[in-house]
Protein backbone atom coordinates (compact mmCIF):
# COMPACT_ATOMS: atom_id res chain seq x y z
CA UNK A 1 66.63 29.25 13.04
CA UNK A 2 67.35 30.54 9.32
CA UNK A 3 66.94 26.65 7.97
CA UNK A 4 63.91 25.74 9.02
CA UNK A 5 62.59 28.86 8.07
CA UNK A 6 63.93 28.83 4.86
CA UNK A 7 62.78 24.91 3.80
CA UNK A 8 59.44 25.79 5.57
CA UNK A 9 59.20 29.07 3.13
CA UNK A 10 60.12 26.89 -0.54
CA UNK A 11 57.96 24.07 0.90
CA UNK A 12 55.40 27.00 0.85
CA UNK A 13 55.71 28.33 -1.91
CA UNK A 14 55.82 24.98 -3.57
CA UNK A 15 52.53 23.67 -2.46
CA UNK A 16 51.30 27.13 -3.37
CA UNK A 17 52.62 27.33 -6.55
CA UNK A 18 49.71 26.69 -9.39
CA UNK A 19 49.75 22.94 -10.54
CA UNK A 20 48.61 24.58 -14.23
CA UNK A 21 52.21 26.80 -13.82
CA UNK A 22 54.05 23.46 -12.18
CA UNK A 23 56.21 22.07 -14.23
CA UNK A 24 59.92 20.00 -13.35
CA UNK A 25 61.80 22.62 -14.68
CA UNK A 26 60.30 25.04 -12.01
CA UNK A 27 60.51 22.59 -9.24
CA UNK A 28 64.60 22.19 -9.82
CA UNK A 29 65.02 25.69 -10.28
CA UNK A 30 62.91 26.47 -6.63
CA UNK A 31 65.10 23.24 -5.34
CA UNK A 32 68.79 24.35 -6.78
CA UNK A 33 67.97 27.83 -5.10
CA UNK A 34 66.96 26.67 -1.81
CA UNK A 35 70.10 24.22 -1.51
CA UNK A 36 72.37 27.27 -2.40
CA UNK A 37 70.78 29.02 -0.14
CA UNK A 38 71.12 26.16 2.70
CA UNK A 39 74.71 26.08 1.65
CA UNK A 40 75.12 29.68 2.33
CA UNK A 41 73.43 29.86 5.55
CA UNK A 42 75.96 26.22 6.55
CA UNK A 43 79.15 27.64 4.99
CA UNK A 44 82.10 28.07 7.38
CA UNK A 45 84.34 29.61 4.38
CA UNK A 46 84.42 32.60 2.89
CA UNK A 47 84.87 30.70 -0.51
CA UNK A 48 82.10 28.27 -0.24
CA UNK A 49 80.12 31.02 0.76
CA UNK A 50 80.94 32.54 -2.52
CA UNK A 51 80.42 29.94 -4.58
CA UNK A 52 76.65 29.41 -3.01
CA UNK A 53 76.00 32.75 -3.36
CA UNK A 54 76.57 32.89 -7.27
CA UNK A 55 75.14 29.30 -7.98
CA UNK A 56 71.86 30.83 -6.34
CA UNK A 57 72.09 33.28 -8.87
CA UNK A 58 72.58 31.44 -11.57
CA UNK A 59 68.81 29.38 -12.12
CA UNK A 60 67.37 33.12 -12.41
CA UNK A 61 70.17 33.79 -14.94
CA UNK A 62 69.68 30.70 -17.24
CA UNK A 63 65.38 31.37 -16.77
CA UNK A 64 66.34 35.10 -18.61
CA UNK A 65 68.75 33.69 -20.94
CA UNK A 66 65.96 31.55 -21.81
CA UNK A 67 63.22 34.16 -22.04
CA UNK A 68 65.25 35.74 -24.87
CA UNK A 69 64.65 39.24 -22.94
CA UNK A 70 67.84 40.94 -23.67
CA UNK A 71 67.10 43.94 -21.03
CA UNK A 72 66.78 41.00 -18.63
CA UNK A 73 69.83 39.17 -20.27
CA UNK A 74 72.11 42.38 -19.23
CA UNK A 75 70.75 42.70 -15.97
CA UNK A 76 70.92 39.69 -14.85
CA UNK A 77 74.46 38.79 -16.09
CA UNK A 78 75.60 42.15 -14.68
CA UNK A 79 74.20 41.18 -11.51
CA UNK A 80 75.90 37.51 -11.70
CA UNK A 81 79.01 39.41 -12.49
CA UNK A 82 79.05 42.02 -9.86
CA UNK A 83 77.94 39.32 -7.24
CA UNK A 84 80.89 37.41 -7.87
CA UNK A 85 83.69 40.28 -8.04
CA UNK A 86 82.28 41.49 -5.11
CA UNK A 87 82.42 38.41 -2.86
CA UNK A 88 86.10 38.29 -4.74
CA UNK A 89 87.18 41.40 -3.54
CA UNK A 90 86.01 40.89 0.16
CA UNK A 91 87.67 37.23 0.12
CA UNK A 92 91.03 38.85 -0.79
CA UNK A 93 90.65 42.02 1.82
CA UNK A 94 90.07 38.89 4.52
CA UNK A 95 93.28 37.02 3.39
CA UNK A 96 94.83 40.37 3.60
CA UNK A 97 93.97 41.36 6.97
CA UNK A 98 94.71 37.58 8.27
CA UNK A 99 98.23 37.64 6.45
CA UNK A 100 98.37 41.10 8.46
CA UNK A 101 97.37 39.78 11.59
CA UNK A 102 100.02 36.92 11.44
């Protein structure tokens, strides 16, 4: 149900999207977000989860690197940052508690 959704949503949002604010480095950033977050909602891995989960991060990251915002700059690489560790830590208490449960 969450695909569909989801493609129907960006497909949405790209038709509605200004064609004065529509450029191809919008597009691919809309289009590397919505695969991450089709290869979130398909991953049967904890890690691959992970990894979709940052790289869906990381278009929003490079667009305020870009900006040359540095408030933004810190945010969003603290975000990026805890993201990751987070998803790091949970991966390790799940190989944990499998390694405990034999």
């Amino acid at each position: 149900m969450l695909l569909p959704l989801t493609a129907g949503l960006v497909l949405v949002a790209l038709l509605m999207t200004p064609r004065a604010d529509m450029r191809a480095g919008l597009a691919a950033k809309i289009m590397v977000v919505e695969g991450a977050l089709m290869g979130s909602f398909l991953a049967l891995d904890a890690g691959v989860l992970s990894s979709f989960v940052v790289l869906s991060l990381l278009p929003l990251w490079f667009d305020a690197r870009h900006r040359g915002s540095r408030p933004l700059q810190v945010i969003m690489k603290s975000l990026v940052v805890a993201t990751g560790l987070a998803l790091a830590v949970a991966m390790i208490g799940l190989a944990f508690e499998a390694s405990a449960a034999g």
